[in-house]
N, C-alpha and C. Protein backbone atom coordinates (compact mmCIF):
# COMPACT_ATOMS: atom_id res chain seq x y z
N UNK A 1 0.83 -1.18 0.00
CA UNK A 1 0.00 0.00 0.00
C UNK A 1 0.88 1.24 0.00
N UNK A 2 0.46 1.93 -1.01
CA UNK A 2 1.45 3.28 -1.00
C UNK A 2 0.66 4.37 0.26
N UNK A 3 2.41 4.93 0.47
CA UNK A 3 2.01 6.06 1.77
C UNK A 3 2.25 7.15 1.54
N UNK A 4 1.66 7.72 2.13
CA UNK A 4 0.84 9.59 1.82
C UNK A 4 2.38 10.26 2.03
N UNK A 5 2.55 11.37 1.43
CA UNK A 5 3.83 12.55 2.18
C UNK A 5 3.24 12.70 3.84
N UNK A 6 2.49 12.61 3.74
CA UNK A 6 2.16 12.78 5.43
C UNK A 6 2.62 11.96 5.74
N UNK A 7 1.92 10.89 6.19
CA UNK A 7 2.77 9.51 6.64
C UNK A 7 4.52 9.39 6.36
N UNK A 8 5.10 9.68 5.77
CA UNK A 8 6.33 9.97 5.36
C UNK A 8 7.28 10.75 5.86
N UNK A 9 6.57 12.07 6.18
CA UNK A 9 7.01 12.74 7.09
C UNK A 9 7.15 12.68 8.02
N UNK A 10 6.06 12.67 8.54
CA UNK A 10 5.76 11.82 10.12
C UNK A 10 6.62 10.94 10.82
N UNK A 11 6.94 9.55 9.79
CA UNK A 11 8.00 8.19 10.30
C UNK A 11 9.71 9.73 10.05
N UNK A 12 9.72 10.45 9.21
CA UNK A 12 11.35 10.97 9.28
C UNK A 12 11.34 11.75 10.60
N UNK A 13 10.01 12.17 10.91
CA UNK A 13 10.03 13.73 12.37
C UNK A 13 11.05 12.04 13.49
N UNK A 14 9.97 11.09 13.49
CA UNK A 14 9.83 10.07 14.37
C UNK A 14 11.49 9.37 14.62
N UNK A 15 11.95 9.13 13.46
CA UNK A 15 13.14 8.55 13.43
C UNK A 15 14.28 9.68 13.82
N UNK A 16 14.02 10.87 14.18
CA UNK A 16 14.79 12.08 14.08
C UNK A 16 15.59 12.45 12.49
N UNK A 17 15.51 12.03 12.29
CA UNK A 17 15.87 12.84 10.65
C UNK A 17 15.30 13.97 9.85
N UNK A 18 14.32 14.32 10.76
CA UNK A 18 13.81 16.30 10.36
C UNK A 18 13.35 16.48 11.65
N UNK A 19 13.27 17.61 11.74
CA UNK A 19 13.27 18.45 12.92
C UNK A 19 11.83 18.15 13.17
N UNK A 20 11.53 17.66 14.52
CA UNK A 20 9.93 17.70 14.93
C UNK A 20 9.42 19.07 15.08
N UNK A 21 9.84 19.88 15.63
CA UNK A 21 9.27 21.37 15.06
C UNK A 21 9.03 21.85 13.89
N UNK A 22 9.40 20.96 13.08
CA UNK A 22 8.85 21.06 11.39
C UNK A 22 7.59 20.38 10.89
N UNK A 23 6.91 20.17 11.86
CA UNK A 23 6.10 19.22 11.13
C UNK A 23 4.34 19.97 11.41
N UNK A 24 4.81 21.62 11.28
CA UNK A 24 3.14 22.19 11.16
C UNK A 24 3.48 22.15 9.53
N UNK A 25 2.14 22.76 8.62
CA UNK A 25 2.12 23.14 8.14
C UNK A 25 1.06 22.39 6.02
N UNK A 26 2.17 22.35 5.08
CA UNK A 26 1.55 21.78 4.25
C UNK A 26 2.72 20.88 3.79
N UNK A 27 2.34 19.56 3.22
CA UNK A 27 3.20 18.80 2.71
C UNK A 27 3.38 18.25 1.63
N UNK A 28 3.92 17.74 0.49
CA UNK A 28 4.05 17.49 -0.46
C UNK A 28 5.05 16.62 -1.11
N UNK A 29 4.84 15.67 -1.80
CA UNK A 29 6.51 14.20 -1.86
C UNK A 29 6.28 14.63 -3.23
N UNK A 30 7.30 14.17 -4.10
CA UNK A 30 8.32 14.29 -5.27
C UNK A 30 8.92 12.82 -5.41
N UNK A 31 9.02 12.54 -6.62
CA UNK A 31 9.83 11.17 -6.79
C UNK A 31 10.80 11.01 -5.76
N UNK A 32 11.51 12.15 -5.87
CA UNK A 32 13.38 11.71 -4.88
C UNK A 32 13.22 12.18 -3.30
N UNK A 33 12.25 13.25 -3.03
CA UNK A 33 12.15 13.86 -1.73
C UNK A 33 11.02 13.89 -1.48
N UNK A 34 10.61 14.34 -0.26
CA UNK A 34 9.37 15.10 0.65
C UNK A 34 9.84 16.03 1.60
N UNK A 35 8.94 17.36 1.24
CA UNK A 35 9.15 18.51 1.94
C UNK A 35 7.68 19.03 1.95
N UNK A 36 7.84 20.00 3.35
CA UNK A 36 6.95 20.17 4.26
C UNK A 36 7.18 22.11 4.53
N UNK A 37 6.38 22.89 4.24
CA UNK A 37 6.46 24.46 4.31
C UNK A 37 5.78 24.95 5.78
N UNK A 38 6.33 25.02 6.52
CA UNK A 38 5.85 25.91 8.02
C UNK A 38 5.14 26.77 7.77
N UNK A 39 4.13 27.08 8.95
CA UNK A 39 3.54 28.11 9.20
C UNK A 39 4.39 29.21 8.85
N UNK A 40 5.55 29.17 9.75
CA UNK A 40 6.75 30.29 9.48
C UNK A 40 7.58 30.60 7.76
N UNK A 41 6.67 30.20 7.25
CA UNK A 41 7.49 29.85 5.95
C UNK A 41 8.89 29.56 5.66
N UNK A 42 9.39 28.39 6.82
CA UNK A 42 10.73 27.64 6.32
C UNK A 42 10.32 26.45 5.83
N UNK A 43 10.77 25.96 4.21
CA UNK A 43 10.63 24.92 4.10
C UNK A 43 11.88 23.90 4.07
N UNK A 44 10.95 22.73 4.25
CA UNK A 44 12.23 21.30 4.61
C UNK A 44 11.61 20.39 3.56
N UNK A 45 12.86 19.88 3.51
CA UNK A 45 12.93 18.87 2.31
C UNK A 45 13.80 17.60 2.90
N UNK A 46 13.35 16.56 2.65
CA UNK A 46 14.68 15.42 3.14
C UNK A 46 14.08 14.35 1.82
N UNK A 47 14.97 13.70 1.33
CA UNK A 47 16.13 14.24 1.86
C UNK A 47 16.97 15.68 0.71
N UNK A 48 17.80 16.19 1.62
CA UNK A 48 17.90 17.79 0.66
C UNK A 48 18.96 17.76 0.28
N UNK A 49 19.34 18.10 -0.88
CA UNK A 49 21.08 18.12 -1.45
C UNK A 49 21.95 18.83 -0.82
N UNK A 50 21.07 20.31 0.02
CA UNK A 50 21.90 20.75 0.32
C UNK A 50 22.38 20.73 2.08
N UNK A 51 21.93 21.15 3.32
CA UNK A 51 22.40 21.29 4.30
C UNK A 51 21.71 20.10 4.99
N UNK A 52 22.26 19.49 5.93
CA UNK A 52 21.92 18.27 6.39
C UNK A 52 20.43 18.05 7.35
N UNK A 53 20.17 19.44 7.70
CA UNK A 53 19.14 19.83 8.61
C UNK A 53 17.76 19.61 7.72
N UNK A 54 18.14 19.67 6.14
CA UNK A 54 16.40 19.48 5.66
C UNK A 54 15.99 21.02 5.62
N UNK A 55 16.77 21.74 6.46
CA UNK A 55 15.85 23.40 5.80
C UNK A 55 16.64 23.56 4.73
N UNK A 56 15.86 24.57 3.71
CA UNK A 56 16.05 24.52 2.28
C UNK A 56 16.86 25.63 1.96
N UNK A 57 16.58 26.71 2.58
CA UNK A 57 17.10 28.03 3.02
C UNK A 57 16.89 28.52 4.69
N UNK A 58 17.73 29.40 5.20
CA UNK A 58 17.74 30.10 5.87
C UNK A 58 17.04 31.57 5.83
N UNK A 59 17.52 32.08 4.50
CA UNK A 59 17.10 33.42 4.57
C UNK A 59 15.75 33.62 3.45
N UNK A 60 15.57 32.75 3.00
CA UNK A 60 14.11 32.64 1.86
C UNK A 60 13.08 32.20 2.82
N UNK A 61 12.00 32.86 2.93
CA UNK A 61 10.61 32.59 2.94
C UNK A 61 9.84 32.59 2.23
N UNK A 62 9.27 30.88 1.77
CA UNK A 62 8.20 30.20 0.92
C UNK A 62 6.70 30.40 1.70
N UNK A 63 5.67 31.00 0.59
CA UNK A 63 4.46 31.07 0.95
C UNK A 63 3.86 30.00 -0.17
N UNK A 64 4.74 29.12 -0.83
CA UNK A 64 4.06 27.94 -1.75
C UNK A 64 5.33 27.36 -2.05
N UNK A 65 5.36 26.06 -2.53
CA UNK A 65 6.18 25.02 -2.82
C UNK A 65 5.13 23.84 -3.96
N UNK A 66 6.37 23.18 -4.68
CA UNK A 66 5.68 22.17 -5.47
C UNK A 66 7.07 21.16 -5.72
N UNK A 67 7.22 19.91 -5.52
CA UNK A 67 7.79 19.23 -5.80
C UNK A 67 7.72 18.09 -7.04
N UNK A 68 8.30 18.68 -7.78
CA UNK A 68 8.35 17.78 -9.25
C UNK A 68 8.97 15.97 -8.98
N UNK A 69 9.81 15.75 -9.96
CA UNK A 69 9.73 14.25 -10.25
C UNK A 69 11.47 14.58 -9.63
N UNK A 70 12.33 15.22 -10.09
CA UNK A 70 13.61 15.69 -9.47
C UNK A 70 14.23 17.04 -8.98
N UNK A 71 12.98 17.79 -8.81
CA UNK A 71 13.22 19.34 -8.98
C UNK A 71 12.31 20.04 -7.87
N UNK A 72 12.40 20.96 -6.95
CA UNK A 72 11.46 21.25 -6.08
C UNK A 72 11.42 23.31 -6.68
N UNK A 73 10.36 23.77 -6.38
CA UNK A 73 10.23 25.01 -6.61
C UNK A 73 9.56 26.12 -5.80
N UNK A 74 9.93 26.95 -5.23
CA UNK A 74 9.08 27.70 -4.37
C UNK A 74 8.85 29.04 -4.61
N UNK A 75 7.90 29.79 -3.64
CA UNK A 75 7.68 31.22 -4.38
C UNK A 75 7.26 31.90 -2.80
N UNK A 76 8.24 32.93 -2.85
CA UNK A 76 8.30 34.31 -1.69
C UNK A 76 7.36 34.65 -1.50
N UNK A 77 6.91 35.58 -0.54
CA UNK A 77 6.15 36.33 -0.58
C UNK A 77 6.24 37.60 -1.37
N UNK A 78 7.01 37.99 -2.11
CA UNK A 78 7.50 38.77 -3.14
C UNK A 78 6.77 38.74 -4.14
N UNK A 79 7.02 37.08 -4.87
CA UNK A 79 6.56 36.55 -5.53
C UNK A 79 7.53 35.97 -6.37
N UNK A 80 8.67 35.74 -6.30
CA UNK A 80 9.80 35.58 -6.58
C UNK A 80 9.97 34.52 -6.21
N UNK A 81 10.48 33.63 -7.67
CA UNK A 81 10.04 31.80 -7.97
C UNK A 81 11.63 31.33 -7.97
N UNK A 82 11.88 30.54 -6.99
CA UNK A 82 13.15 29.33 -7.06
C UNK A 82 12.93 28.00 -6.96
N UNK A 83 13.90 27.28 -7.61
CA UNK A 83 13.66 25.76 -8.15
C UNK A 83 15.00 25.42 -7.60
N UNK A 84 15.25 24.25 -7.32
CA UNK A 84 16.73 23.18 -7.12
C UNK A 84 16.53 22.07 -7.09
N UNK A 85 17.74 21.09 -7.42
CA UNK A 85 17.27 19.67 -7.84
C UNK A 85 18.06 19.92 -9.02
N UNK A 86 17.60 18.70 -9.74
CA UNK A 86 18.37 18.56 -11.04
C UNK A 86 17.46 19.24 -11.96
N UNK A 87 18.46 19.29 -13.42
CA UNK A 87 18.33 20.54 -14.02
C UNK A 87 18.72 20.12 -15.83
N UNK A 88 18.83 18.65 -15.82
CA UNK A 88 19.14 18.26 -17.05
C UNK A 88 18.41 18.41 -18.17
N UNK A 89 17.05 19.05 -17.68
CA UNK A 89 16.13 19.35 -19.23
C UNK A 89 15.76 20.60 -19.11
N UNK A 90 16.56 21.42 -18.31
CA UNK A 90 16.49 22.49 -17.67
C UNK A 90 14.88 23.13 -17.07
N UNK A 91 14.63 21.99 -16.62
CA UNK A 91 13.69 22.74 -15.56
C UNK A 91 13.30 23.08 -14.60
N UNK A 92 14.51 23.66 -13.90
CA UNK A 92 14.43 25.18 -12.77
C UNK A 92 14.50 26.41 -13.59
N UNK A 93 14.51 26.54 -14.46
CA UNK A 93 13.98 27.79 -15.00
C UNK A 93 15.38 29.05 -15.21
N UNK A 94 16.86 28.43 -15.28
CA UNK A 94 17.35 29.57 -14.55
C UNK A 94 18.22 29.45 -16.06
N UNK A 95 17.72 29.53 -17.08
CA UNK A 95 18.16 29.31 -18.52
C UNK A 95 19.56 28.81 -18.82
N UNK A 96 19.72 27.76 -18.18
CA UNK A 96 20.68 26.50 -18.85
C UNK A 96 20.40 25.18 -18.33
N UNK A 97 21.32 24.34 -18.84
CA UNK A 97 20.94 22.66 -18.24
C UNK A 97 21.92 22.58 -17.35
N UNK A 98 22.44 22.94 -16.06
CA UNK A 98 23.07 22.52 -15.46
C UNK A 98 22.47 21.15 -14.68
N UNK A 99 23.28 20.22 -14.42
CA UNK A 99 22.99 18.79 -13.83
C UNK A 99 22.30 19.09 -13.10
N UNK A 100 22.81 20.20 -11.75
CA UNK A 100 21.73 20.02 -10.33
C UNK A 100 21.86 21.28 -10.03
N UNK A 101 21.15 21.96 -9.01
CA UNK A 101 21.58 23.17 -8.33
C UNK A 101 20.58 22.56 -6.78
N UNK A 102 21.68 22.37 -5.81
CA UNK A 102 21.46 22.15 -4.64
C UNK A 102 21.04 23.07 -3.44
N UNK A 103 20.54 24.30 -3.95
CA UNK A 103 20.26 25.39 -3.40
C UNK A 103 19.55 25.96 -3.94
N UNK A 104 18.35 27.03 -3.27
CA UNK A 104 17.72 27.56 -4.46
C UNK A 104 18.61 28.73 -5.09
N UNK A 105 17.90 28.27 -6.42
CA UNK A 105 18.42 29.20 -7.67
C UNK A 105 17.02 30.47 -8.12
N UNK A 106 17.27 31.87 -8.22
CA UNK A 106 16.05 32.27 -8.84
C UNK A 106 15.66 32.25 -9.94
N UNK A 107 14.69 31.95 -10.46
CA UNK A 107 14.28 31.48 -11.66
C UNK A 107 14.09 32.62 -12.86
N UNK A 108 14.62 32.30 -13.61
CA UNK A 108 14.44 33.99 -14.73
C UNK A 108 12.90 34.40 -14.90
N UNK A 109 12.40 35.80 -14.61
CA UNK A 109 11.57 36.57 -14.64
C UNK A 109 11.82 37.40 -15.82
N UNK A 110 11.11 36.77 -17.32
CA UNK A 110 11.13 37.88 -18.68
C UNK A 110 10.52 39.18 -18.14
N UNK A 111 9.23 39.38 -17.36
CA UNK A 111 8.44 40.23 -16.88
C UNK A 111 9.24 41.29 -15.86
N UNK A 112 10.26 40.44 -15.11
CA UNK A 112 10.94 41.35 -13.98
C UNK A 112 12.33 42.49 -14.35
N UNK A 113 13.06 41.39 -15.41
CA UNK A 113 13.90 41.53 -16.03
C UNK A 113 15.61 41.15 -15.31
């Protein structure tokens, strides 16, 4: 029987491998990960390419997230869209194919410039 990102999350808070203070909020799994956006808008991801803690950033606050098949993407309260993960058909948006970007990257804005 397949299990929910909830359930998923839940067994990583349980096993200690994400922070149990991470576990308000909304959740969402991806082929390779599951990440979870706080009330506080920090989101966690495990497992995450980049810092071992599962938060995604420090200084970015996500008011939405979406996790693709290898690629996760979020958007500020700004409104200002970043993606990380792999990048081989280039879709984080940040106009090339780099393999991965393990951090968020901001995504090119034609509109912003």
């Amino acid at each position: 029987m397949p299990r929910s990102p909830e359930h998923l999350w839940r067994a990583l808070c349980a096993q200690g491998r994400i922070r149990a203070d991470s576990a308000d909020g909304v959740v969402d799994a991806g082929n390779d990960r599951a990440c979870r956006l706080t009330d506080a808008g920090e989101l966690y991801c495990w497992p995450n390419l980049g810092a071992g803690t599962g938060l995604v950033s420090e200084s970015i606050r996500f008011v939405q997230f979406t996790t693709g098949v290898f690629a996760t993407c979020g958007v500020d309260a700004s409104a200002v869209a970043y993606c990380w993960g792999k990048n081989s058909d280039g879709q984080l948006g940040v106009g090339d194919d780099r393999s991965e970007a393990p951090e968020p990257v901001r995504v090119a804005d034609p509109l912003r410039g």
